[in-house]
Each structure stands twice: as C-alpha cells, then as structure tokens.
C-alpha atoms as a PDB file:
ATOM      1  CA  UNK A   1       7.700  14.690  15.256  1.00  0.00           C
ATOM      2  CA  UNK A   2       7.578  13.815  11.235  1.00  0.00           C
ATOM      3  CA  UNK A   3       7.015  16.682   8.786  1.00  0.00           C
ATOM      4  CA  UNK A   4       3.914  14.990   7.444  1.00  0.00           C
ATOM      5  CA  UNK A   5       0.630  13.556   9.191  1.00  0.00           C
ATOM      6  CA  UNK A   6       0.136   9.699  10.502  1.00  0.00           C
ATOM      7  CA  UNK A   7      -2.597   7.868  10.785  1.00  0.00           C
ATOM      8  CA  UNK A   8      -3.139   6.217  13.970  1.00  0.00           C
ATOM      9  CA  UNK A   9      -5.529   3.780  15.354  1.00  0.00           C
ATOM     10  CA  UNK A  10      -5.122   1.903  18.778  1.00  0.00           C
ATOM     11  CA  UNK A  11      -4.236  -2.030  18.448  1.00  0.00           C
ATOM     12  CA  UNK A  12      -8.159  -3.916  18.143  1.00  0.00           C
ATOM     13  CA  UNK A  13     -10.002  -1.235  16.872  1.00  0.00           C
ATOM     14  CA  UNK A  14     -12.708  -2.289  15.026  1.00  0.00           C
ATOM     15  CA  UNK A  15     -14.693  -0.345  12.665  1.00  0.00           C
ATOM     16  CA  UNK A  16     -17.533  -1.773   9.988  1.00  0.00           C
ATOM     17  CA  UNK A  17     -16.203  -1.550   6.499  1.00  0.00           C
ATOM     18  CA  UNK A  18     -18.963   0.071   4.188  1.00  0.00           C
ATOM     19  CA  UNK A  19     -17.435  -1.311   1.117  1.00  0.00           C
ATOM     20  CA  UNK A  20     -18.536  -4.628  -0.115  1.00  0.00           C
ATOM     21  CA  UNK A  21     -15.523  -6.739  -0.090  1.00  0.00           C
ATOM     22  CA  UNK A  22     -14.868  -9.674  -2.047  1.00  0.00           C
ATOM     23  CA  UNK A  23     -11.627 -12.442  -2.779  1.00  0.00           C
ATOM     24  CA  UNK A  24     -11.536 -14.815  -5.510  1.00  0.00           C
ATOM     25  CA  UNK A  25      -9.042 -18.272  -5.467  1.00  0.00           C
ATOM     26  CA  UNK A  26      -8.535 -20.419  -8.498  1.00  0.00           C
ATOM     27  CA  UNK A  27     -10.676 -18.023 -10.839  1.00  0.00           C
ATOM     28  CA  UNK A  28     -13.766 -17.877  -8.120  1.00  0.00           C
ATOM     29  CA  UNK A  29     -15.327 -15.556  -5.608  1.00  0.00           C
ATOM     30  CA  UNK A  30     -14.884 -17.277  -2.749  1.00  0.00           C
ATOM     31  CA  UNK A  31     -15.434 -14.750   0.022  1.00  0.00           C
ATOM     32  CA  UNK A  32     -18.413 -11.805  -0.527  1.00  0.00           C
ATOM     33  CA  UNK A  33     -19.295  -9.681   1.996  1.00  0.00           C
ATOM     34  CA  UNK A  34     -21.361  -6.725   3.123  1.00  0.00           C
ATOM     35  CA  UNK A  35     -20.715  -6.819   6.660  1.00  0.00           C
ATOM     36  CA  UNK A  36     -16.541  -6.825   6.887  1.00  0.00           C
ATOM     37  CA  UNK A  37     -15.316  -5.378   9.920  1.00  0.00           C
ATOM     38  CA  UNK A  38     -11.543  -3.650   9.709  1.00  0.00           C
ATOM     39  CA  UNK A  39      -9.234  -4.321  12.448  1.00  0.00           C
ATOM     40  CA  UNK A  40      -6.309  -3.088  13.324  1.00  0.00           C
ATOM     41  CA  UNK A  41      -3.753  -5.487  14.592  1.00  0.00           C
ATOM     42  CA  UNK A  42      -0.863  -2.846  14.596  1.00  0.00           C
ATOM     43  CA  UNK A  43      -0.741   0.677  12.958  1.00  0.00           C
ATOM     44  CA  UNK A  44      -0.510   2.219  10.844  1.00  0.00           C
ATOM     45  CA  UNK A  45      -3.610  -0.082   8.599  1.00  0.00           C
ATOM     46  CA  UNK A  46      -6.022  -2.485   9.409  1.00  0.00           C
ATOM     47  CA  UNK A  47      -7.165  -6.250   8.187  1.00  0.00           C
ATOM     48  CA  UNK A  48     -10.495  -6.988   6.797  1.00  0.00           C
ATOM     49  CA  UNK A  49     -12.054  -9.341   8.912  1.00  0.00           C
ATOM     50  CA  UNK A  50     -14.834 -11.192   7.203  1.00  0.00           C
ATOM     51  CA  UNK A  51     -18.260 -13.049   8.485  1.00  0.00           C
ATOM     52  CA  UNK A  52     -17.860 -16.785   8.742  1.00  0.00           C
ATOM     53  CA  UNK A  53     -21.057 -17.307   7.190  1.00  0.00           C
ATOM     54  CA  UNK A  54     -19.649 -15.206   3.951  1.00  0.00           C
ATOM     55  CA  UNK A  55     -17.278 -17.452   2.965  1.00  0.00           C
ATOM     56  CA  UNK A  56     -17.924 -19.991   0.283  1.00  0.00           C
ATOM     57  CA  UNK A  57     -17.932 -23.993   1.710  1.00  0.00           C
ATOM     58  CA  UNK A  58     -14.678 -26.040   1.530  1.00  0.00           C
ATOM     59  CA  UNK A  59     -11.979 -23.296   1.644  1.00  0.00           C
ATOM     60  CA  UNK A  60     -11.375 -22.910   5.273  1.00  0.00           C
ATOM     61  CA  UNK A  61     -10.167 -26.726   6.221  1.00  0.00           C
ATOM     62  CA  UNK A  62      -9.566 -26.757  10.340  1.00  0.00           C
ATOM     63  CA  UNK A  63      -5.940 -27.631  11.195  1.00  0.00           C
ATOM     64  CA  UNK A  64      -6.888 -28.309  14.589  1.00  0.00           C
ATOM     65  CA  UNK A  65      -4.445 -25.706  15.917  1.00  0.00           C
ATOM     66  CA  UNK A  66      -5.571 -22.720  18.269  1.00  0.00           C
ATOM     67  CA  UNK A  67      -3.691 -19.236  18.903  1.00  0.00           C
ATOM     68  CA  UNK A  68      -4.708 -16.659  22.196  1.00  0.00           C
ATOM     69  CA  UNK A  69      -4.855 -12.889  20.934  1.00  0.00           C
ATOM     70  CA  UNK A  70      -6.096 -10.269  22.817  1.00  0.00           C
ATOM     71  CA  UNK A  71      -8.894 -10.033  20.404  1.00  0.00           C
ATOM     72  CA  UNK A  72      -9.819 -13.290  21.378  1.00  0.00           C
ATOM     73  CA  UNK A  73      -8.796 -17.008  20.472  1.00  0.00           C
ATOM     74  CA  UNK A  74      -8.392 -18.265  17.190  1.00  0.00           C
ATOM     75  CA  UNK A  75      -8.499 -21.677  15.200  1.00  0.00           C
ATOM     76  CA  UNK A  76      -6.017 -22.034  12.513  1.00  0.00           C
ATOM     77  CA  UNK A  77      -7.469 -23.346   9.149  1.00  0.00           C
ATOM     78  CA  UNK A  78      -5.714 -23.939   5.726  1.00  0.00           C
ATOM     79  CA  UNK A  79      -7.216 -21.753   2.784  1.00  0.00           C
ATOM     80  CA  UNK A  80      -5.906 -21.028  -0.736  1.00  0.00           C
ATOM     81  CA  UNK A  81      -2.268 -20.012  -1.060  1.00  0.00           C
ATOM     82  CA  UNK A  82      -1.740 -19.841   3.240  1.00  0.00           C
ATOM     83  CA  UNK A  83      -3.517 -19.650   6.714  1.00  0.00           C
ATOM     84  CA  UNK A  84      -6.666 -18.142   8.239  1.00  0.00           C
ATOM     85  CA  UNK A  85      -7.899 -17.663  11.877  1.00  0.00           C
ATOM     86  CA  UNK A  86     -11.507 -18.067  12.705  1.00  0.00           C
ATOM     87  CA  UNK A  87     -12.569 -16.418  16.480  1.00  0.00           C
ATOM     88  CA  UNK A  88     -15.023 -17.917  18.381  1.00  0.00           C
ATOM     89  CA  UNK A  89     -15.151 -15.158  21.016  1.00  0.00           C
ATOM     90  CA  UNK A  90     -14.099 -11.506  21.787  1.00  0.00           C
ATOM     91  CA  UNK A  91     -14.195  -8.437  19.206  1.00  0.00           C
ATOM     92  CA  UNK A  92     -13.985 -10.398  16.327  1.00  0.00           C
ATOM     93  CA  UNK A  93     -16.590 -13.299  17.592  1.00  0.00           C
ATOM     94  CA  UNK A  94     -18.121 -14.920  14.253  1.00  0.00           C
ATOM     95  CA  UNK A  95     -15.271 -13.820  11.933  1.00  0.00           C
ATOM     96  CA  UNK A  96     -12.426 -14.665   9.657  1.00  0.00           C
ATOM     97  CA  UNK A  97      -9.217 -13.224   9.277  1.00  0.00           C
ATOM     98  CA  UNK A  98      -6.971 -14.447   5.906  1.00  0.00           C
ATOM     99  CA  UNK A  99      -3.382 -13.820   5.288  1.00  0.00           C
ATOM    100  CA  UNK A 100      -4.072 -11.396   2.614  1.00  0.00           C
ATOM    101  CA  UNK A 101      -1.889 -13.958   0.300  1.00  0.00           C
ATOM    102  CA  UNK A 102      -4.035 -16.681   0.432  1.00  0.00           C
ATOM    103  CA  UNK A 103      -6.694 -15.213  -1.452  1.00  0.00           C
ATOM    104  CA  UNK A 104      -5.238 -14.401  -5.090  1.00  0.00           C
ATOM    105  CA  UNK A 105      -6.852 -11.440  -5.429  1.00  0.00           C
ATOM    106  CA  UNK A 106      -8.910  -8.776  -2.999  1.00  0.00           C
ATOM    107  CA  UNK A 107     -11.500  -6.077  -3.964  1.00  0.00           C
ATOM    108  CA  UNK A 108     -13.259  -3.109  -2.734  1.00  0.00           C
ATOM    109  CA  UNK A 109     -16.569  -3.241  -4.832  1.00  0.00           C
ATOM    110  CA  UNK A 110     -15.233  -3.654  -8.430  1.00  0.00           C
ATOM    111  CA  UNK A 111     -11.770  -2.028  -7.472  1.00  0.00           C
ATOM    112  CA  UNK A 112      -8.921  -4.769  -6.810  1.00  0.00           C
ATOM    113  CA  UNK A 113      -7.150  -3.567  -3.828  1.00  0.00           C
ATOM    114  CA  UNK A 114      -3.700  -4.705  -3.156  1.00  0.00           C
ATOM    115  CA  UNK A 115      -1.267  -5.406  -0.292  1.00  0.00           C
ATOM    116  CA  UNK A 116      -3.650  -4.645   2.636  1.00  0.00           C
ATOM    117  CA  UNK A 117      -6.615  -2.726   2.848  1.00  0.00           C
ATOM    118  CA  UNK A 118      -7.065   1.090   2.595  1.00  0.00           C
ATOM    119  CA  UNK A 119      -6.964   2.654   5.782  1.00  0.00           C
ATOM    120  CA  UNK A 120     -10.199   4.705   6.178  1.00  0.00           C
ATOM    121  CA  UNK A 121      -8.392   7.211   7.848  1.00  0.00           C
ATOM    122  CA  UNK A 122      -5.631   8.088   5.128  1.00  0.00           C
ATOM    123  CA  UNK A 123      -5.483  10.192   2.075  1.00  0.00           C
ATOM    124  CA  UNK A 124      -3.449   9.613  -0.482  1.00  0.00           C
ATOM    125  CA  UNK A 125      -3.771  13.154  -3.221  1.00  0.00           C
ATOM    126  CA  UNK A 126      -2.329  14.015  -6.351  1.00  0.00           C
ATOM    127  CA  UNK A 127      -1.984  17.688  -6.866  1.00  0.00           C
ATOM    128  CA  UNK A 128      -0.224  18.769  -9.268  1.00  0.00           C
ATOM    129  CA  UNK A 129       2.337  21.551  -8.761  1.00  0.00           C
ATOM    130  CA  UNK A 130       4.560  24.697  -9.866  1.00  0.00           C
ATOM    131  CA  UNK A 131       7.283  24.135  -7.339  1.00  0.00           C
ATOM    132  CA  UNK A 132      10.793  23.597  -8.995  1.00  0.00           C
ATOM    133  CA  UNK A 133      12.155  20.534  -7.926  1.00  0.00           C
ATOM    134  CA  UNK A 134      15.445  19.104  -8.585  1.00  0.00           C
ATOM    135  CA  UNK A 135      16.777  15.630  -7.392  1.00  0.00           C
ATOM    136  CA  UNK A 136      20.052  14.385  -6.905  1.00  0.00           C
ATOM    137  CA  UNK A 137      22.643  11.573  -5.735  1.00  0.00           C
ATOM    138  CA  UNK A 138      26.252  11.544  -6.149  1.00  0.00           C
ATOM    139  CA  UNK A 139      26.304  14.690  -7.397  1.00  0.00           C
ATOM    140  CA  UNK A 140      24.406  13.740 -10.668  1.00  0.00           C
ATOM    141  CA  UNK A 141      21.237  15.433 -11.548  1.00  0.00           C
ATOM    142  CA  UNK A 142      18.546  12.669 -11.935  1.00  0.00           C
ATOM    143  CA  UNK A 143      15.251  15.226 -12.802  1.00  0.00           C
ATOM    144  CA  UNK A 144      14.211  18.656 -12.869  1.00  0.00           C
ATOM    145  CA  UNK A 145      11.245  20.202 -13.386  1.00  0.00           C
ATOM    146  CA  UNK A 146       8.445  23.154 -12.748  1.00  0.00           C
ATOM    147  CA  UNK A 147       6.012  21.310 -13.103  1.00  0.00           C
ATOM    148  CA  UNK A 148       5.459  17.936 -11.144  1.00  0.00           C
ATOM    149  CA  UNK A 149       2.652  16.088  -9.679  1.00  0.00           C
ATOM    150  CA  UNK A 150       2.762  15.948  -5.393  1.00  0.00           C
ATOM    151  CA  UNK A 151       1.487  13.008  -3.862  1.00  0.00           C
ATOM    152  CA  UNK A 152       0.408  13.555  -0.411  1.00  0.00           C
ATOM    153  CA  UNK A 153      -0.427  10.234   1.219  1.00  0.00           C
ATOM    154  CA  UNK A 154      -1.139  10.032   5.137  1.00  0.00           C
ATOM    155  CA  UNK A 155       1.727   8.527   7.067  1.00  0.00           C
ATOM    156  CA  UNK A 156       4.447   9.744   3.961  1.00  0.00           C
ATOM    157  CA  UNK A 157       6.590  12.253   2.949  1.00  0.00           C
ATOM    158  CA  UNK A 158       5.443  14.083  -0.363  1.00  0.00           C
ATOM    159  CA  UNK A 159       6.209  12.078  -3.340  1.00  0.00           C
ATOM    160  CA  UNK A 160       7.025  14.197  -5.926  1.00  0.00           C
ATOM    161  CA  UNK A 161       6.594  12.911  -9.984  1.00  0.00           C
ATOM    162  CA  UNK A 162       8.369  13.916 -12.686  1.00  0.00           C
ATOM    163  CA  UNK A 163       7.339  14.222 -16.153  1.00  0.00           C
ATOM    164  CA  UNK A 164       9.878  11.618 -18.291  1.00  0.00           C
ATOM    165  CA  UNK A 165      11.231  14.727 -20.135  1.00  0.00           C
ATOM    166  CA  UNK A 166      12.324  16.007 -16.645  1.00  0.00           C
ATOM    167  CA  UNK A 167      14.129  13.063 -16.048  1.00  0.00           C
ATOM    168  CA  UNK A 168      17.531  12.249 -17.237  1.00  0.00           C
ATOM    169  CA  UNK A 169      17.581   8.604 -17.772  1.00  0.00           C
ATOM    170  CA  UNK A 170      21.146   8.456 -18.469  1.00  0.00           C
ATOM    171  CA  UNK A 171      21.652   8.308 -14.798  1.00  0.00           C
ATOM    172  CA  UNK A 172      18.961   5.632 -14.353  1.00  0.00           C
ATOM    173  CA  UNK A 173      19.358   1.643 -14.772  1.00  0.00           C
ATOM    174  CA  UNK A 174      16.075  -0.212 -15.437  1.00  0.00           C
ATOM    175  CA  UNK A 175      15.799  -3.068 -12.878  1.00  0.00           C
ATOM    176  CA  UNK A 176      13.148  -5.767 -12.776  1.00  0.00           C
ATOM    177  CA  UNK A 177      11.319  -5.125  -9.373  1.00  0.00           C
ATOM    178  CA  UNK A 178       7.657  -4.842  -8.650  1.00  0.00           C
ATOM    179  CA  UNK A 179       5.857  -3.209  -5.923  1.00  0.00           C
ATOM    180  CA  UNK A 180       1.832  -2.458  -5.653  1.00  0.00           C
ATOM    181  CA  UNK A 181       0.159   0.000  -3.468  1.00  0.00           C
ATOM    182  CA  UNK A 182      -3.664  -0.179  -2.024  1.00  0.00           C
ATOM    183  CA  UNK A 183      -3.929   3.158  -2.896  1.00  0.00           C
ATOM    184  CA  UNK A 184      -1.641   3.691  -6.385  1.00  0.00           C
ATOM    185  CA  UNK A 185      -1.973   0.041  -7.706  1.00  0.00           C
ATOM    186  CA  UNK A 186       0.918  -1.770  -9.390  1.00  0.00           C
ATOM    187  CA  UNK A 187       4.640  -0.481 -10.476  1.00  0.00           C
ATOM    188  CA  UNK A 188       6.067  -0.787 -13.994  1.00  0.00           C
ATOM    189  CA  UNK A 189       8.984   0.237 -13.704  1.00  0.00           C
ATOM    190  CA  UNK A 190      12.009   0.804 -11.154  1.00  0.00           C
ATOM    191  CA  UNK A 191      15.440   2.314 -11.932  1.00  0.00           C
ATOM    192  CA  UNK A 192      18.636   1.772 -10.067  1.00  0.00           C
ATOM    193  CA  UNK A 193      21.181   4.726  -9.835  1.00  0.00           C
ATOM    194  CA  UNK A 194      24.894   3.589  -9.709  1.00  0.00           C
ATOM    195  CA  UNK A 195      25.243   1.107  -7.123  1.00  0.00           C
ATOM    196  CA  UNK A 196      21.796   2.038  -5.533  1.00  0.00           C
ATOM    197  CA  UNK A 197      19.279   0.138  -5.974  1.00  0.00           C
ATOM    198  CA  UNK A 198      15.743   1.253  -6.926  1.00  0.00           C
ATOM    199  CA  UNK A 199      15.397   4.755  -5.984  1.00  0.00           C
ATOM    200  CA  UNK A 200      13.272   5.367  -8.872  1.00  0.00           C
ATOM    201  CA  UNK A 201       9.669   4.012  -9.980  1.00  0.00           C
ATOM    202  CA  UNK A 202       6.488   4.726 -12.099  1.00  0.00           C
ATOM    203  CA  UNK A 203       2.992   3.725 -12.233  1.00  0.00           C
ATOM    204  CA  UNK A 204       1.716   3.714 -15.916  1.00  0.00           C
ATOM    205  CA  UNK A 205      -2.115   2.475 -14.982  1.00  0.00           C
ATOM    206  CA  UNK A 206      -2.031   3.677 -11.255  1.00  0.00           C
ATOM    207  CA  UNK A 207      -5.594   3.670  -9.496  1.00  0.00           C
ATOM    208  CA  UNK A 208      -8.353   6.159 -10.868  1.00  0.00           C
ATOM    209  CA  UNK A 209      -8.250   8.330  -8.434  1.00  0.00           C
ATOM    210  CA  UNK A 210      -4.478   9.092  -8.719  1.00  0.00           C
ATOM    211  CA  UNK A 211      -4.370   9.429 -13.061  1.00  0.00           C
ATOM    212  CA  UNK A 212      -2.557  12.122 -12.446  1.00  0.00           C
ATOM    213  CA  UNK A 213       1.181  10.259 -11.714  1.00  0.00           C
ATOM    214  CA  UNK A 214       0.555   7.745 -14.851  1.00  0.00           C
ATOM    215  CA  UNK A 215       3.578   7.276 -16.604  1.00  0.00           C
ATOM    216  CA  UNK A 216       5.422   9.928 -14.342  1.00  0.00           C
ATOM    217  CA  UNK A 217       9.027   9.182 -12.325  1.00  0.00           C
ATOM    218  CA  UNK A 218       9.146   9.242  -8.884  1.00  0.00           C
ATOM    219  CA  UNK A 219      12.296   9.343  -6.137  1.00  0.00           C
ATOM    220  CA  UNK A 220      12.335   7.958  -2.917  1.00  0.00           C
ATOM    221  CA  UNK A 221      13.133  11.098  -0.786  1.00  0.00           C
ATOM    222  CA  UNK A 222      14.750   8.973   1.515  1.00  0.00           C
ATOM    223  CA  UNK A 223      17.600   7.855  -0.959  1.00  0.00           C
ATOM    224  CA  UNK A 224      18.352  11.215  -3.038  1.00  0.00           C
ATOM    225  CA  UNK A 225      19.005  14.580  -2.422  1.00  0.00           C
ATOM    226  CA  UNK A 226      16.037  17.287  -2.679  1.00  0.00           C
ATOM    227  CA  UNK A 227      15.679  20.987  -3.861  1.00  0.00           C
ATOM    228  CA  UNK A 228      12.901  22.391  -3.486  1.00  0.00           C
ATOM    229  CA  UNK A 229      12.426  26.449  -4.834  1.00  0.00           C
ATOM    230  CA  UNK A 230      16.258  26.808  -4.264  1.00  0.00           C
ATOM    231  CA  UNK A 231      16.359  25.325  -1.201  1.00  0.00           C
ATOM    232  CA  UNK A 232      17.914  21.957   0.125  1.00  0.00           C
ATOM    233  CA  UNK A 233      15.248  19.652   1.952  1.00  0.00           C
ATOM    234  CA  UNK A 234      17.261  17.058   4.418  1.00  0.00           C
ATOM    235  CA  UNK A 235      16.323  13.201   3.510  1.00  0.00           C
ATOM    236  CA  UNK A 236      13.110  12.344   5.833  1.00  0.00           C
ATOM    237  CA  UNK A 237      13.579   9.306   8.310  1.00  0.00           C
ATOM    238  CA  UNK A 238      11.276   6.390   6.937  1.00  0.00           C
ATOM    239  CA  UNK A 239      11.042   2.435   6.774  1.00  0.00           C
ATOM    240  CA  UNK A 240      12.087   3.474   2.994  1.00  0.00           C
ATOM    241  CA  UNK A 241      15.174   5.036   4.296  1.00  0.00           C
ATOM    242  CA  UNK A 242      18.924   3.195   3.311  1.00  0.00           C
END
C-alpha cells in the first residue's frame, strides 16, 4: 500500500460530465457539448466521450475500419491531427471518442484542460506549509526551506515547492523540456542535476486554482533525497521513479 490516496474507477465506467466541454482544430470549435459522458478505459482517469450529434460536419471522415471493445464496437474515422472511434452500440452507443491529440486544444467551460481530462474523483491542493524541508542528490543540497507550498494531488506523493531563494541553482542545469498537467497547466522550466536529467520544474502561470506554486521549484521525490523536520523520507515508488 502507497503512502498517499488513489483514485480508482473500474474499466467502462461511465459517468455524465457536468462541465460543458468543447475542442477547437485549425482556429475553430469544432466539438461543443453539454452532454459528454467520461469513461474510463483504464485507471487511474477517464476520456471524454462526446455526442455524435455535437460535433461540427466534415471532421470525422469514416476510414471504413472497425475495432471490438468491451464497451462496444467502434468505426475508425480520421479527424484533425489523428483518429477517432464512433460506437454504434453498448455503453457508449451514440458517441465519439478522439485521441485527445487530434483536437489542438480541449476545454472545460472557458478553462483549457490539457493531457486528459480531470478525474472527478481527484484533488489536486496547494497548502502551503511550515515544515522544513531539505532536498538532496549526490550529496549536494539542491533547496531548503521553512516555508514551502505542498501539493497534494490524488494518486501522488506530496510535491513539495520551493521558493527560488530556497533553491540553490548552482546545482541546477536549465534544460529545454515541457510537460503540462490537467490540473497545474503548462511547465516553464525544468533543471537537470549532474548527469540527471530533469528532476526539477516550475509552473510560472499554473491553473487558478493552484496560484499558490507560481514561479516556485519543485523535486521529483522519486529522484532526490528528502528531509522532512529532521527526518529522512525514503524515495516513493512511482511511474516518475529512475
């Protein structure tokens, strides 16, 4: 058993999505919807799977192709940048399900969403904190501080972010990957340490509801070495882990 809660949902689970969810290709709206359905294909988030009849004409074009799922069968169409399945039958009868990179951009209401959907049953929190934190790798102190900002996000380990006067960026090498988050938004900035790459990111116009970590340093707690209040916290066992 983790250290931290998951958030788990059985394979086909469908749930309505109360959020009004639209995509836009080439500069246009092309799917808008009030009546999304999310499904989960496999934890630990779902899909958004959309109403045929809410998606604009000419951007689903029929390959011909079919593919059995236990949620029921599927034609393959072309649309935008890749592929989406349309089900005739089963749970998802009379919808549409996109690779989420074929549309060029997704949003909940007038919030862009990125990646994959939210999970409606995860939390991602920033709170910020008194612990005193120190990080480390190699034996080099990369940030200390008494005063960080914890974010708790279902299905994690605790990120904690450092203020950039905590941090001692002689340790850290910029590098030039991205990431983006559904629930934190886009990266600008990673930092290598030594030979190891990217342990080390930031958000500087993360998602409104987590303010609190803009412009703040963050370590993968899978990567670097942890003390929390004196005391040594072993690396957690993730997909993030080396």
């Amino acid at each position: 058993m983790s250290g931290y809660p998951r958030a788990i949902a059985p394979v086909d689970h469908v749930e309505p999505v109360p959020r009004r969810i639209r995509a836009k290709l080439g500069g246009r709206v092309v799917v808008d919807t009030l009546d999304a359905k999310y499904l989960w294909e496999f934890p630990p988030y779902p899909q958004y799977y959309v109403p045929l009849a809410d998606v604009a004409d000419g951007v689903l074009v029929d390959t011909g192709e079919t593919e059995d799922h236990d949620r029921g069968k599927a034609r393959v169409h072309t649309a935008g940048n890749g592929q989406a399945r349309v089900y005739d039958d089963g749970v998802a009868a009379g919808l549409v399900r996109f690779d989420w990179a074929a549309m060029d951009s997704w949003f909940e209401e007038e919030e862009e969403v990125f990646v994959h959907p939210r999970n409606p049953y995860s939390r991602c929190d920033a709170i910020r904190s008194s612990r005193s934190v120190k990080v480390e790798r190699d034996g080099k102190v990369l940030a200390e501080s008494a005063s960080t900002v914890i974010v708790f996000e279902t299905g994690l380990p605790p990120r904690y972010y450092f203020p950039r006067l905590a941090v001692n960026f002689e340790h850290l090498t910029p590098s030039d990957t991205e990431t983006a988050c559904p629930y934190k938004g886009r990266t600008t900035g990673y930092w290598s340490v030594g030979p190891h790459p990217d342990l080390a990111w930031s958000y500087d116009f993360p998602t409104a509801p987590l303010l609190p970590i803009a412009g703040l340093i963050a370590f993968y707690n899978e990567r670097v070495d942890f003390t929390i209040d004196g005391e040594p916290v072993p690396r957690p066992r993730t997909p993030f882990s080396d």
